[in-house]
Protein backbone atom coordinates (compact mmCIF):
# COMPACT_ATOMS: atom_id res chain seq x y z
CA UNK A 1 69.58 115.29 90.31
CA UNK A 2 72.19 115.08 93.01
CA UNK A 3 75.58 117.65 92.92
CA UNK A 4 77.83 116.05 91.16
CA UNK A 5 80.37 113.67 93.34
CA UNK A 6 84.55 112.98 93.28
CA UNK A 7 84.61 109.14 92.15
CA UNK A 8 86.71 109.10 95.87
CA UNK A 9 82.97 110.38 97.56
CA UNK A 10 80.83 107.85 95.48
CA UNK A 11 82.92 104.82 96.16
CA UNK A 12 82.69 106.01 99.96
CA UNK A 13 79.56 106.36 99.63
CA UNK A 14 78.62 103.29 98.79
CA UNK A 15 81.21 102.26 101.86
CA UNK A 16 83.58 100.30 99.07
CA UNK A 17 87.19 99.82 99.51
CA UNK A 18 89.61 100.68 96.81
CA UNK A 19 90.20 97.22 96.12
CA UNK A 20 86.43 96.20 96.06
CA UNK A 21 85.30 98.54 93.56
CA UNK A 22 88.53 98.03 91.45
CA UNK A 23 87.58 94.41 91.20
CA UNK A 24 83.82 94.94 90.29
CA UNK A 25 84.93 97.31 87.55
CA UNK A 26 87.72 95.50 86.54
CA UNK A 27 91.10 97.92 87.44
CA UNK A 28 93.78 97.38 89.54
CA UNK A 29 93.22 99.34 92.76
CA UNK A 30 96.32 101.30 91.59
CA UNK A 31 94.42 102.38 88.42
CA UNK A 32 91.37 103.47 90.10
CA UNK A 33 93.21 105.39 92.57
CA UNK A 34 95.15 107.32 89.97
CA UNK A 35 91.61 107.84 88.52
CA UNK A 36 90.58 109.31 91.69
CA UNK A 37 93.21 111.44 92.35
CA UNK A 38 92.91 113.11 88.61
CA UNK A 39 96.39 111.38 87.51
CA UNK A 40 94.45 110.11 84.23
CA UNK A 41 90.68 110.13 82.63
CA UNK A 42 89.28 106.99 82.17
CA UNK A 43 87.69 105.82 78.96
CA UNK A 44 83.50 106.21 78.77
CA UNK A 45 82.86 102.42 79.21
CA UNK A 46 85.11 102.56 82.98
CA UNK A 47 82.78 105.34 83.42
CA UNK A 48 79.57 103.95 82.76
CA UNK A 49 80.89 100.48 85.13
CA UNK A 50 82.05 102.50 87.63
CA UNK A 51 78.27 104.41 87.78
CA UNK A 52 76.52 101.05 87.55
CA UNK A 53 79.19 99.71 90.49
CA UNK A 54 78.45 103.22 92.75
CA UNK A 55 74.35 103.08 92.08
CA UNK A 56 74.83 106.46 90.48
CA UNK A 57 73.97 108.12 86.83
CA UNK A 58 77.34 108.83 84.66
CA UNK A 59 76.05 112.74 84.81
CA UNK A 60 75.98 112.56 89.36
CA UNK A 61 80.22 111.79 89.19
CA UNK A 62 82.19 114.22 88.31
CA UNK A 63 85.65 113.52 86.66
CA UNK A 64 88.39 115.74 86.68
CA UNK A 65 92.45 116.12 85.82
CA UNK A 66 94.42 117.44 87.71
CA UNK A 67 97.46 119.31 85.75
């Protein structure tokens, strides 16, 4: 198992612009950048697309709010 990543780090990773991975997952790229900054939690299945879209297990990115 890897240390857990930011969604920001995987999508980097995995050398995707905002805008790519919104599309594959199916967001706006503002939506998945207020997911990356914390601004809101996104629902399990966005999770589980946005693993299979990064090439990483739901448990390796680690989601967070930011108060």
């Amino acid at each position: 198992m890897i240390e857990s990543l930011s969604l920001r780090a995987a999508r980097i990773n995995r050398n995707m612009t905002i805008e790519n991975a919104a599309a594959k997952v199916g967001l706006s790229a503002r939506q998945l950048y207020r997911l990356e900054a914390g601004e809101t939690i996104p629902k399990w299945d966005i999770v589980v697309k946005l693993a299979e879209v990064y090439g990483y297990a739901t448990d390796d990115l680690r989601i967070e709010r930011k108060e």
